[in-house]
Protein backbone atom coordinates (compact mmCIF):
# COMPACT_ATOMS: atom_id res chain seq x y z
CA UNK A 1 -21.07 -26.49 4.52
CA UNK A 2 -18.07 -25.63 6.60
CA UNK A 3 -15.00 -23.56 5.14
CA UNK A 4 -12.26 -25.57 4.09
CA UNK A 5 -8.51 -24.12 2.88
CA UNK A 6 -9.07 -24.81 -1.27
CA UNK A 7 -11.44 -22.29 -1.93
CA UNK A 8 -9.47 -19.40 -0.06
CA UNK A 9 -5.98 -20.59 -1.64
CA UNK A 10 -8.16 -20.68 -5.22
CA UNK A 11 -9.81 -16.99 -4.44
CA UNK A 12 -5.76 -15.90 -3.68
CA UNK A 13 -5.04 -16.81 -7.05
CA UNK A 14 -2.97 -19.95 -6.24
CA UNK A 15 -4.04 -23.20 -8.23
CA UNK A 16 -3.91 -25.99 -5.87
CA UNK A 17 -2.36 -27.84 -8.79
CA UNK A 18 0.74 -26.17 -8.77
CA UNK A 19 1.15 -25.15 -5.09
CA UNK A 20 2.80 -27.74 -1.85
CA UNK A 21 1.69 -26.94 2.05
CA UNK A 22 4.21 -26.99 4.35
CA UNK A 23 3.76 -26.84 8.19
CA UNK A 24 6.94 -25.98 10.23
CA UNK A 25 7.04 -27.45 14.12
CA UNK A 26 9.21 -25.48 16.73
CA UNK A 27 11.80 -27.91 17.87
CA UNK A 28 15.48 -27.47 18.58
CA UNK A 29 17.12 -28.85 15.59
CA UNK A 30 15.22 -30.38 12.35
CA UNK A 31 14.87 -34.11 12.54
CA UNK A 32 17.52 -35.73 10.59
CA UNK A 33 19.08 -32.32 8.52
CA UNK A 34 21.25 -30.98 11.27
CA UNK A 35 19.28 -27.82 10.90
CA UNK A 36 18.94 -25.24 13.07
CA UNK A 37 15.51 -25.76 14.53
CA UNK A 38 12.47 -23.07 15.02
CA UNK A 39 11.74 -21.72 18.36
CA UNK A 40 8.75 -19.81 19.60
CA UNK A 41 10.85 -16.47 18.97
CA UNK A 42 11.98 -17.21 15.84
CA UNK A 43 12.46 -14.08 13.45
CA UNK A 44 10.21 -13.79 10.00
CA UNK A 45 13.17 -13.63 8.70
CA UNK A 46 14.56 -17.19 9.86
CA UNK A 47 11.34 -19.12 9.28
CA UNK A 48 11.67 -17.62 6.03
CA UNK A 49 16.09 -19.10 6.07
CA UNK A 50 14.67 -22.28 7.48
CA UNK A 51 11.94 -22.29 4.81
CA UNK A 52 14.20 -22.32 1.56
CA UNK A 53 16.72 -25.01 2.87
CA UNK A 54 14.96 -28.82 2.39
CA UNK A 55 16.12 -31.99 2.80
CA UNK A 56 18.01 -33.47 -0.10
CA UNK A 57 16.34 -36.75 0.41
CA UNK A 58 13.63 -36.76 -2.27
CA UNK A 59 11.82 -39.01 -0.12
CA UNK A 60 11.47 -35.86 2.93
CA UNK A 61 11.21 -33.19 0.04
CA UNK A 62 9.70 -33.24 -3.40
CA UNK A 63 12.86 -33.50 -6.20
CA UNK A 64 10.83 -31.00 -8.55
CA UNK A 65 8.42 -29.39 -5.75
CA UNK A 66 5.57 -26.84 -6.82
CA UNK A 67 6.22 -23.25 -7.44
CA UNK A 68 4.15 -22.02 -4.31
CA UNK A 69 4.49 -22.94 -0.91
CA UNK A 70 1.68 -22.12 1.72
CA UNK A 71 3.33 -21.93 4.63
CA UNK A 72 1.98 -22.98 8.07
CA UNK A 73 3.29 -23.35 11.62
CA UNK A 74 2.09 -25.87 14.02
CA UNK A 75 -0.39 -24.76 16.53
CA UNK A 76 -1.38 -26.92 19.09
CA UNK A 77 -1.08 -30.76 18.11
CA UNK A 78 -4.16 -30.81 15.17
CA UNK A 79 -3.96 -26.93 13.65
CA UNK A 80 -1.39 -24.77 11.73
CA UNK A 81 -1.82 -21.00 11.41
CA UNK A 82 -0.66 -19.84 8.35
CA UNK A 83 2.91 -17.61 7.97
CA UNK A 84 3.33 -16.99 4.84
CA UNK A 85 3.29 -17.89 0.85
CA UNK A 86 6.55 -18.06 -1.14
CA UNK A 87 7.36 -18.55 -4.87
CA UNK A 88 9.95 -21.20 -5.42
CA UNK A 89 12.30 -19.87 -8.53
CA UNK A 90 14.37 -23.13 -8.57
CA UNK A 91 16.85 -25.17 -6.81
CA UNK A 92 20.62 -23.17 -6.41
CA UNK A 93 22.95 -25.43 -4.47
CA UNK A 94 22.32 -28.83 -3.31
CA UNK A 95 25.37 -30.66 -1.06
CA UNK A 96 23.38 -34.12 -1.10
CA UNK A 97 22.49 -33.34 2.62
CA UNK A 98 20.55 -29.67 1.88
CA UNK A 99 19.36 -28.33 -0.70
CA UNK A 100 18.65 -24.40 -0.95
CA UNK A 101 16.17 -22.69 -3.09
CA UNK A 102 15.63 -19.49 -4.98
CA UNK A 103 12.61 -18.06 -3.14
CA UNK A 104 10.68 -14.90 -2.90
CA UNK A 105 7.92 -13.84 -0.73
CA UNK A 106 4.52 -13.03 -2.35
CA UNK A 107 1.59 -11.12 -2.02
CA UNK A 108 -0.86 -14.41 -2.02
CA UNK A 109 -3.21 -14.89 0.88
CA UNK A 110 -1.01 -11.90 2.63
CA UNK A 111 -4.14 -10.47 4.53
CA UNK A 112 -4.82 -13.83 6.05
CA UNK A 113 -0.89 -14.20 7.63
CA UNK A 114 -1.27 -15.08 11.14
CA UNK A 115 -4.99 -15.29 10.85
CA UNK A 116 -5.92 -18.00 9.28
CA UNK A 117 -6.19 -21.61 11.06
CA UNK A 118 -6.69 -24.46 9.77
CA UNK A 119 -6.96 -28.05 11.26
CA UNK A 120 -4.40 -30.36 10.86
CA UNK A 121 -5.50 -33.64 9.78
CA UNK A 122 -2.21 -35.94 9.83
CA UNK A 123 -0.31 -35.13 12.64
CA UNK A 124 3.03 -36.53 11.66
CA UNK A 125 2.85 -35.02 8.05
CA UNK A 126 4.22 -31.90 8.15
CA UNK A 127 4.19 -31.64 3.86
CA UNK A 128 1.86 -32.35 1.60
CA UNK A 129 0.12 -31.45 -2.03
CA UNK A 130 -2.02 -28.69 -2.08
CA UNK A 131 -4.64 -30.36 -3.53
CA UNK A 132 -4.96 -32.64 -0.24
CA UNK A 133 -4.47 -29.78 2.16
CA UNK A 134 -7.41 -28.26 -0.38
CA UNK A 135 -10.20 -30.65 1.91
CA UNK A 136 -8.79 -29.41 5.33
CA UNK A 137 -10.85 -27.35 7.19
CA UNK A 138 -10.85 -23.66 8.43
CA UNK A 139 -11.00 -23.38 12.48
CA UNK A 140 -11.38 -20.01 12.49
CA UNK A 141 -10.08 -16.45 10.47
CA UNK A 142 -8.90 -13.82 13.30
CA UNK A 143 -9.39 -10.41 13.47
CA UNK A 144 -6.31 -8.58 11.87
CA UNK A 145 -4.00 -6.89 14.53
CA UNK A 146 -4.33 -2.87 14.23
CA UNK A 147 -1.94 -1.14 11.98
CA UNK A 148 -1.04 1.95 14.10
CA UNK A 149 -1.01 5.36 12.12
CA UNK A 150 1.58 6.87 11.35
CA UNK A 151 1.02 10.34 11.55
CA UNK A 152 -0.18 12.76 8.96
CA UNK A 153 3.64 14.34 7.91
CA UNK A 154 4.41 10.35 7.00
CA UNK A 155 1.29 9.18 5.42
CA UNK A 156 2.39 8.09 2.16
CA UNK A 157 -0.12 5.22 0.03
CA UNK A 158 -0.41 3.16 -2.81
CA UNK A 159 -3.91 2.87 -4.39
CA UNK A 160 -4.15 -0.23 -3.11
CA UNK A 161 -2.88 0.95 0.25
CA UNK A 162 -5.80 3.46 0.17
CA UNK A 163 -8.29 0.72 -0.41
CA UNK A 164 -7.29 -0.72 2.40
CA UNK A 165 -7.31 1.75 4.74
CA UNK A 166 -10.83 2.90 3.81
CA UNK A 167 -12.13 -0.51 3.70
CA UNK A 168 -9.88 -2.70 6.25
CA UNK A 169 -10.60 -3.08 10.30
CA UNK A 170 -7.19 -2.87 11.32
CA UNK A 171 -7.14 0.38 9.74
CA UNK A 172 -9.99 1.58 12.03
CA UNK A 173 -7.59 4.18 13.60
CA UNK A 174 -6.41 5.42 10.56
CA UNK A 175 -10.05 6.77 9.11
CA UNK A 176 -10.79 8.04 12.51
CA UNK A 177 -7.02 10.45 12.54
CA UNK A 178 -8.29 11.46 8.72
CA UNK A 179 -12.01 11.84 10.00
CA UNK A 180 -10.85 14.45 12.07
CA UNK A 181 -8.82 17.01 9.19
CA UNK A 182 -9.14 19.21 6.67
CA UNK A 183 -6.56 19.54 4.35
CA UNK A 184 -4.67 19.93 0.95
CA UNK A 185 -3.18 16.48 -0.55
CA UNK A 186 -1.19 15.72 -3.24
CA UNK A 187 -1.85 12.65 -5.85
CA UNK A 188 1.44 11.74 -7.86
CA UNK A 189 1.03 9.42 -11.46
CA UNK A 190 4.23 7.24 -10.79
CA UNK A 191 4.24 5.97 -14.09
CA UNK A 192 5.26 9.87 -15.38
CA UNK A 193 5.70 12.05 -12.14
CA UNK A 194 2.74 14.03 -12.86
CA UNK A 195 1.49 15.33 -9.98
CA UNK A 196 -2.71 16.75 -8.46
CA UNK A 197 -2.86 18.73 -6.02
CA UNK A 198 -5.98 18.69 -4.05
CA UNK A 199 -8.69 19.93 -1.33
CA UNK A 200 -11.16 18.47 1.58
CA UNK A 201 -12.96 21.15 3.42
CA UNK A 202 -16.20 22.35 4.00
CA UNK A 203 -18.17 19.55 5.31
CA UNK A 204 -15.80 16.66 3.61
CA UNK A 205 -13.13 15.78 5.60
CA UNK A 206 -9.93 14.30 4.28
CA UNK A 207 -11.60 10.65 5.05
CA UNK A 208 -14.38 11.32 3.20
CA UNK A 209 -12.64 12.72 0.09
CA UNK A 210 -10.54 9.88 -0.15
CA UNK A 211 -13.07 7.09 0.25
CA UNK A 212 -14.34 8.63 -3.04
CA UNK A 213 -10.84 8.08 -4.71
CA UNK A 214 -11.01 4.45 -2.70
CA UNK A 215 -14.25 3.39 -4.70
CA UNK A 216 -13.83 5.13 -8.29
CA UNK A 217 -10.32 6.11 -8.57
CA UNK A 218 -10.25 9.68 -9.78
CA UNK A 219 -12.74 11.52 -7.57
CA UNK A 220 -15.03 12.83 -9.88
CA UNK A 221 -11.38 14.98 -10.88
CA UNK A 222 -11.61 15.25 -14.96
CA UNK A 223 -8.13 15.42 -14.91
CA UNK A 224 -7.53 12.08 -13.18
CA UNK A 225 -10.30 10.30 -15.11
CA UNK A 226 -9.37 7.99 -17.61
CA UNK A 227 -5.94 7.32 -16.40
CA UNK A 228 -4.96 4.37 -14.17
CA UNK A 229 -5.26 4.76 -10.50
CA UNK A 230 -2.97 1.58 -9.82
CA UNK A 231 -0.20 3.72 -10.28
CA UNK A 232 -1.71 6.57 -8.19
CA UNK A 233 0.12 7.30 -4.35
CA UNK A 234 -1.64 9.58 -2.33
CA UNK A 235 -0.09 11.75 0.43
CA UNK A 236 -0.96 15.13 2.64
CA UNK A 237 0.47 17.96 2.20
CA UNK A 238 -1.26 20.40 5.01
CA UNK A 239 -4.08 19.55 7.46
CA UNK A 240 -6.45 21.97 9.01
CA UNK A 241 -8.60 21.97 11.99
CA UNK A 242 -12.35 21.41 10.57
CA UNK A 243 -13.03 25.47 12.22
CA UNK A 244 -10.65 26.50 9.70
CA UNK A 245 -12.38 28.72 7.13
CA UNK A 246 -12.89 27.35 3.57
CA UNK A 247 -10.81 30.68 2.67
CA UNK A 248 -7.71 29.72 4.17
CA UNK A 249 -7.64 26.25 2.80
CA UNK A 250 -8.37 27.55 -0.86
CA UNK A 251 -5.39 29.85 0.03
CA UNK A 252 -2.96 26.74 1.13
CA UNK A 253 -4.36 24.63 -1.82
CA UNK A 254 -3.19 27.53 -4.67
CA UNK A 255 0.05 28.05 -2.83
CA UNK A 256 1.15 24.37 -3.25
CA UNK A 257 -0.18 24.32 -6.94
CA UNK A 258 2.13 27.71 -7.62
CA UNK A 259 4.62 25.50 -5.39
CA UNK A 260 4.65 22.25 -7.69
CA UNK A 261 3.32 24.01 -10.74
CA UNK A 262 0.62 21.47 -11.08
CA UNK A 263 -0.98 23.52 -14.01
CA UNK A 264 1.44 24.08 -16.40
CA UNK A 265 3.47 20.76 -15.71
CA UNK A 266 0.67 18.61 -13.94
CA UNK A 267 -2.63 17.46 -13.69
CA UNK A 268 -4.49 20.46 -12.18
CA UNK A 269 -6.70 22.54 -14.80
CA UNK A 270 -7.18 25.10 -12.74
């Protein structure tokens, strides 16, 4: 049974129900709005402009429209790739020609941006119900573009973020660069400020330590167990060549606990 776009917009948490599909067309100015058109170098930030101003003919645009819009753009004359998802909040001005619209990006189907195709099956509609668009069907899901790393004195991540980047292809380089290090890192409770420091040495590399974190959330650390790990953000504090002696990393990893008094005021024990 081939793919089609309801289950993925159902497994992002979106109830086709309650969500419209848009596709957007490059073309010099918007048919019959006096709109600045989209072009093939169009900023994210003007398909998202072009996005919140509709037509104030209900006929063109929904009068009450859904509170999420999947956003597509036209690919080729029978396909849309998809942009983005946004939350409509409610109408805010409406001159009878234009009406503008309170809306925020989300998080919803955000790994499949610019991935995701789907084919389009009525060419001239470029809106629709998501619970029509539900029967279209997937052409194909591509391979996320690399994220490139950003170096080891900027590394800075979310629990989620860590997931990712121990899970994710397009974070391929990422587990290599931590592959490749010792170190001492720090784990900071943002709910409180609390702060862990930590170690990877001997014959666990920084990767390896936090792919442990990744899958359980506290590392085995008794201190860290029972406490939420959504609010967890993980950074480095000092990397070491993997010849470095265990010695001189235990040495690093005290100083920094001394350094952030981690044991009187934070979650170290020891």
């Amino acid at each position: 049974m081939a793919l089609t776009l309801g289950p993925l917009l159902i497994d992002a948490g979106i109830d086709p129900a309650q969500a419209l599909v848009i596709r957007h067309a490059f073309a010099q100015e918007a048919e019959e709005t006096g709109l600045t058109g989209l072009h093939a170098n169009s900023t994210h930030a003007e398909i998202f402009e072009y996005t919140r101003r509709q037509s104030a003919d209900t006929r063109r645009f929904p009068a009450t429209p859904a509170r999420f819009w999947v956003v597509f753009i036209k690919e080729g004359g029978d396909q849309a790739r998809l942009w983005s998802v946004v939350e409509n909040r409610g109408e805010i001005t409406n001159d009878r020609i234009i009406r503008t619209f309170d809306t925020i990006e989300t998080d919803h189907m955000a790994d499949l941006r610019n991935r995701l195709v789907v084919g389009w099956r009525s060419p001239r509609t470029w809106r629709m119900n998501a619970t029509t668009a539900a029967s279209y069907p997937v052409m194909g899901i591509a391979d996320a573009e690399p994220v490139p790393f950003p170096g080891f004195d900027r590394l800075v991540l979310s629990y989620v973020q860590l997931q990712a980047v121990m899970r994710e292809h397009r974070y391929a380089s990422w587990r290599t660069a931590l592959s490749s290090v010792f170190g001492v890192y720090l784990i900071t409770d943002t709910r409180d400020g609390k702060q862990y420091v930590g170690k990877a040495d001997g014959e666990e590399s920084i990767r390896q330590r936090w792919s442990i974190y990744a899958t359980n959330g506290h590392g085995g650390n008794v201190e860290l167990k029972g406490l939420d790990p959504l609010s967890f953000r993980y950074s480095l504090l000092r990397v070491f060549d993997p010849a470095t002696p265990t010695r001189d990393i235990n040495i690093a990893e005290s100083h920094f606990k001394d350094a952030l008094d981690t044991r009187r005021h934070g979650l170290n024990r020891n």
